[in-house]
C-alpha atoms as a PDB file:
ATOM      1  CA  UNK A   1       5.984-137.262 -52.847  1.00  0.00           C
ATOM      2  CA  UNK A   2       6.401-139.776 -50.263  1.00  0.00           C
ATOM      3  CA  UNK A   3       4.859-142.259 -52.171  1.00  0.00           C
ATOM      4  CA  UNK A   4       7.397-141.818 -55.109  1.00  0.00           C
ATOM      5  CA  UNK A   5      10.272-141.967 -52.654  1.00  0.00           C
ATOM      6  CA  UNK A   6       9.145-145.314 -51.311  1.00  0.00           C
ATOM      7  CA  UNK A   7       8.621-146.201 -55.178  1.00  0.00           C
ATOM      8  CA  UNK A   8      12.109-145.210 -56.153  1.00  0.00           C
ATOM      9  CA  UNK A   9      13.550-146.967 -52.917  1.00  0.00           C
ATOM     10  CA  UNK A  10      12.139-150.177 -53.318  1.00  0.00           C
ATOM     11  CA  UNK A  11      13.387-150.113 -57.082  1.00  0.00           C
ATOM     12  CA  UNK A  12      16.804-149.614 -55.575  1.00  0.00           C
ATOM     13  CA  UNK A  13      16.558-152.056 -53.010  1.00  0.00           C
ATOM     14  CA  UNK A  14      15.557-154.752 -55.418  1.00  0.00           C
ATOM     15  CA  UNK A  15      18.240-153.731 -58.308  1.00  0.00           C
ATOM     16  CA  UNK A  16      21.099-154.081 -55.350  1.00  0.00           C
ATOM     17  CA  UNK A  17      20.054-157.468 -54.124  1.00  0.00           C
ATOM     18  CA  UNK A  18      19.547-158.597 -57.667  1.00  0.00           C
ATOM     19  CA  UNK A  19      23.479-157.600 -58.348  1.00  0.00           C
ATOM     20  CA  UNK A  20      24.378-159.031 -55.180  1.00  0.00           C
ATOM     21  CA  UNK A  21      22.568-162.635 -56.450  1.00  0.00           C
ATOM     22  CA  UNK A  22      24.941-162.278 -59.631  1.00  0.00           C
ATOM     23  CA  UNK A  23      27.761-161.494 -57.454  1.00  0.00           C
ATOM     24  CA  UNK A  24      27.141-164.667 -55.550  1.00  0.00           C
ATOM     25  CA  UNK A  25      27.061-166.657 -58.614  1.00  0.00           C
ATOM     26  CA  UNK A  26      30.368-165.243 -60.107  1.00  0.00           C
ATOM     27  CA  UNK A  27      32.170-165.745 -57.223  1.00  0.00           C
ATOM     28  CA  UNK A  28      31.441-169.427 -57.803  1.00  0.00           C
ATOM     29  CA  UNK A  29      32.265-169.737 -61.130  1.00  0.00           C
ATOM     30  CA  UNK A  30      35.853-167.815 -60.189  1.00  0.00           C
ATOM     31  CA  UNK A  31      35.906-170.484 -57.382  1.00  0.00           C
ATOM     32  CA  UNK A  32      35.284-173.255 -59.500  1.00  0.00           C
ATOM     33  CA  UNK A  33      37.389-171.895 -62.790  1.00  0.00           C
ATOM     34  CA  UNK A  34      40.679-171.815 -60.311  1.00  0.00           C
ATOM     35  CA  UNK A  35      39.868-175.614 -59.310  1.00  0.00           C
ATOM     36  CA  UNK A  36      39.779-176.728 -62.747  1.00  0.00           C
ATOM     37  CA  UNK A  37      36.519-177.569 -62.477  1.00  0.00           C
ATOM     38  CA  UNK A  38      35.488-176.150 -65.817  1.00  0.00           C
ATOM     39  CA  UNK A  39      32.371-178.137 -66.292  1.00  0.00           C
ATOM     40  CA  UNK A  40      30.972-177.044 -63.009  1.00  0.00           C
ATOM     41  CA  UNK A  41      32.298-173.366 -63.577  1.00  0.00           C
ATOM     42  CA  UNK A  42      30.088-173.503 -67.391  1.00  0.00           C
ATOM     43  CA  UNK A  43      26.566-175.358 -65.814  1.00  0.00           C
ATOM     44  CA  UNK A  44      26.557-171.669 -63.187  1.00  0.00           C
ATOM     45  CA  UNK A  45      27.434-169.717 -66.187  1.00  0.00           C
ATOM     46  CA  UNK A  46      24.177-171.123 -68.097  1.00  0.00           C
ATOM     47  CA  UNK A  47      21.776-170.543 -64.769  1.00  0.00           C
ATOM     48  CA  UNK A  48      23.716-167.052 -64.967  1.00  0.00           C
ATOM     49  CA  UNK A  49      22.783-166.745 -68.465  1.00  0.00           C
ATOM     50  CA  UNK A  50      19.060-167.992 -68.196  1.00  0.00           C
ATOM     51  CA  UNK A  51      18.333-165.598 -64.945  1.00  0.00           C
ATOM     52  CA  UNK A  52      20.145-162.383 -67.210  1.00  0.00           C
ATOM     53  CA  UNK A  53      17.922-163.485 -70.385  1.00  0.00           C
ATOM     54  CA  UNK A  54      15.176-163.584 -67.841  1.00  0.00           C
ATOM     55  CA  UNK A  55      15.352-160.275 -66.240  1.00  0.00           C
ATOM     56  CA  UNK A  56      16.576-158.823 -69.454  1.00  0.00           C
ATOM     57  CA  UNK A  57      20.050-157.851 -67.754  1.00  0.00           C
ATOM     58  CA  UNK A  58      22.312-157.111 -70.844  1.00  0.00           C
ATOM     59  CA  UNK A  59      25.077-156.373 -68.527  1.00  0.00           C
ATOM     60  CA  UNK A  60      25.487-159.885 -67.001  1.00  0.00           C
ATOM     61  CA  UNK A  61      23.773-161.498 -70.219  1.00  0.00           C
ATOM     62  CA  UNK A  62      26.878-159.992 -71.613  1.00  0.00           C
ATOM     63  CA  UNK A  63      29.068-161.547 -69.654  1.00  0.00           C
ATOM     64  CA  UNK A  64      27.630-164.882 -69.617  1.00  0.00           C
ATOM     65  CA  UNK A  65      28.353-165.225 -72.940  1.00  0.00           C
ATOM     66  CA  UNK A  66      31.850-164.407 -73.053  1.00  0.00           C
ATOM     67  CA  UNK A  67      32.053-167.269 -70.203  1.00  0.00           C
ATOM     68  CA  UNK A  68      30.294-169.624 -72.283  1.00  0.00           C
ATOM     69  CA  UNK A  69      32.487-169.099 -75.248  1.00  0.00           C
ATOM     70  CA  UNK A  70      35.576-168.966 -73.024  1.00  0.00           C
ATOM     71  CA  UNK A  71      34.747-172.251 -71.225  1.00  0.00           C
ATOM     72  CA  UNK A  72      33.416-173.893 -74.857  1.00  0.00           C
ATOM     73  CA  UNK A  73      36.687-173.590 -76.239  1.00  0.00           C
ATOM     74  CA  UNK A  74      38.168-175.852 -73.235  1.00  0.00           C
ATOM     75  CA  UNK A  75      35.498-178.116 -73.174  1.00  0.00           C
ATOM     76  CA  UNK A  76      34.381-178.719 -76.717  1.00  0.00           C
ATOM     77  CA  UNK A  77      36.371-179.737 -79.927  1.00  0.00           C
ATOM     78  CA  UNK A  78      36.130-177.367 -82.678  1.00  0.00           C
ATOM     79  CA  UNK A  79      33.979-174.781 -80.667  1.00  0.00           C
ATOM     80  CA  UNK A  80      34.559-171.829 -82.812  1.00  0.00           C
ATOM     81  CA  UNK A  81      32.187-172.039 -84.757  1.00  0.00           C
ATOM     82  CA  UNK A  82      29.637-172.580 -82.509  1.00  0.00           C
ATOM     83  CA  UNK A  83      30.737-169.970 -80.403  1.00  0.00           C
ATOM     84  CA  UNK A  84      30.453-167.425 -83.469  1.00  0.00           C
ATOM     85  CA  UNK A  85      26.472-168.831 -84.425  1.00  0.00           C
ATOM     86  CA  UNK A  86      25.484-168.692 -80.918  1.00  0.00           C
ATOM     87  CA  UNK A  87      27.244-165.059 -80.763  1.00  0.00           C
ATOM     88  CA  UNK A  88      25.140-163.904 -84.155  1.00  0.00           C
ATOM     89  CA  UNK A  89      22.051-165.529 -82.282  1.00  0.00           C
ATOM     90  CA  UNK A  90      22.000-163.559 -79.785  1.00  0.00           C
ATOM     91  CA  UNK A  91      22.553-160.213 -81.799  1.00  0.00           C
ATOM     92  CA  UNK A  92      19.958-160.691 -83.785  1.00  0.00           C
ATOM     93  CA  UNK A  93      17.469-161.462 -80.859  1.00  0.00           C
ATOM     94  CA  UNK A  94      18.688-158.140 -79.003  1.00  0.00           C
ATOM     95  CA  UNK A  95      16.592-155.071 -79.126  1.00  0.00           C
ATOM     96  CA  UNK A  96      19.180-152.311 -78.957  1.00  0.00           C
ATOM     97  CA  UNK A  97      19.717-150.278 -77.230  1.00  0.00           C
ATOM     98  CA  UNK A  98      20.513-152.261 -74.377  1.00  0.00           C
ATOM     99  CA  UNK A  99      20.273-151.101 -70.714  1.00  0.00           C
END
C-alpha cells in the first residue's frame, strides 16, 4: 500500500512539473506575441510542439498547432494551405483517443 502511494505520488509530482515546464514556455510565447516578435513567439511554439509530440501530450500538442497555424498566417504568404496539410498530417498520425 505504501509502495503504491509513493508510486501514484511521484506520477503526480512529475505530471505537475511537466505542466509547469509548458507553462513556462507559454508565458514566453504570450511575452513575445505582445512584442511583435512573431518569429521568436513561432521558434518556442515548435520546441513546444516537439517536447508535446515527445511526451505524447495531446493537450499542449493541440495547442501548438493552433499557434503554428496562427503565427503561419502572419509570417508566411499563402499559408493556408499549408496550414490545412500539416493539420490532415497530424490527424492521420494520431491514435485516438487522445489523453
Amino acid at each position: 500500500m505504501k509502495k503504491a502511494l509513493t508510486i501514484l505520488s511521484l506520477i503526480i509530482i512529475t505530471t505537475a512539473q511537466a505542466q509547469q515546464n509548458f507553462e513556462k514556455y507559454w508565458k514566453t510565447v504570450e511575452t513575445f506575441e505582445l512584442e511583435g516578435k512573431t518569429k521568436s513567439a513561432n521558434e518556442i511554439v515548435g520546441n513546444i510542439y516537439k517536447k508535446a509530440k515527445k511526451k505524447n501530450n495531446s493537450n499542449q500538442l493541440i495547442k501548438a498547432l493552433l499557434y503554428q497555424s496562427k503565427f503561419a498566417l502572419v509570417l508566411q504568404e499563402e499559408a493556408e494551405l499549408k496550414i490545412v496539410q500539416n493539420l490532415e498530417k497530424e490527424i492521420a498520425e494520431a491514435s485516438f483517443p487522445t489523453n
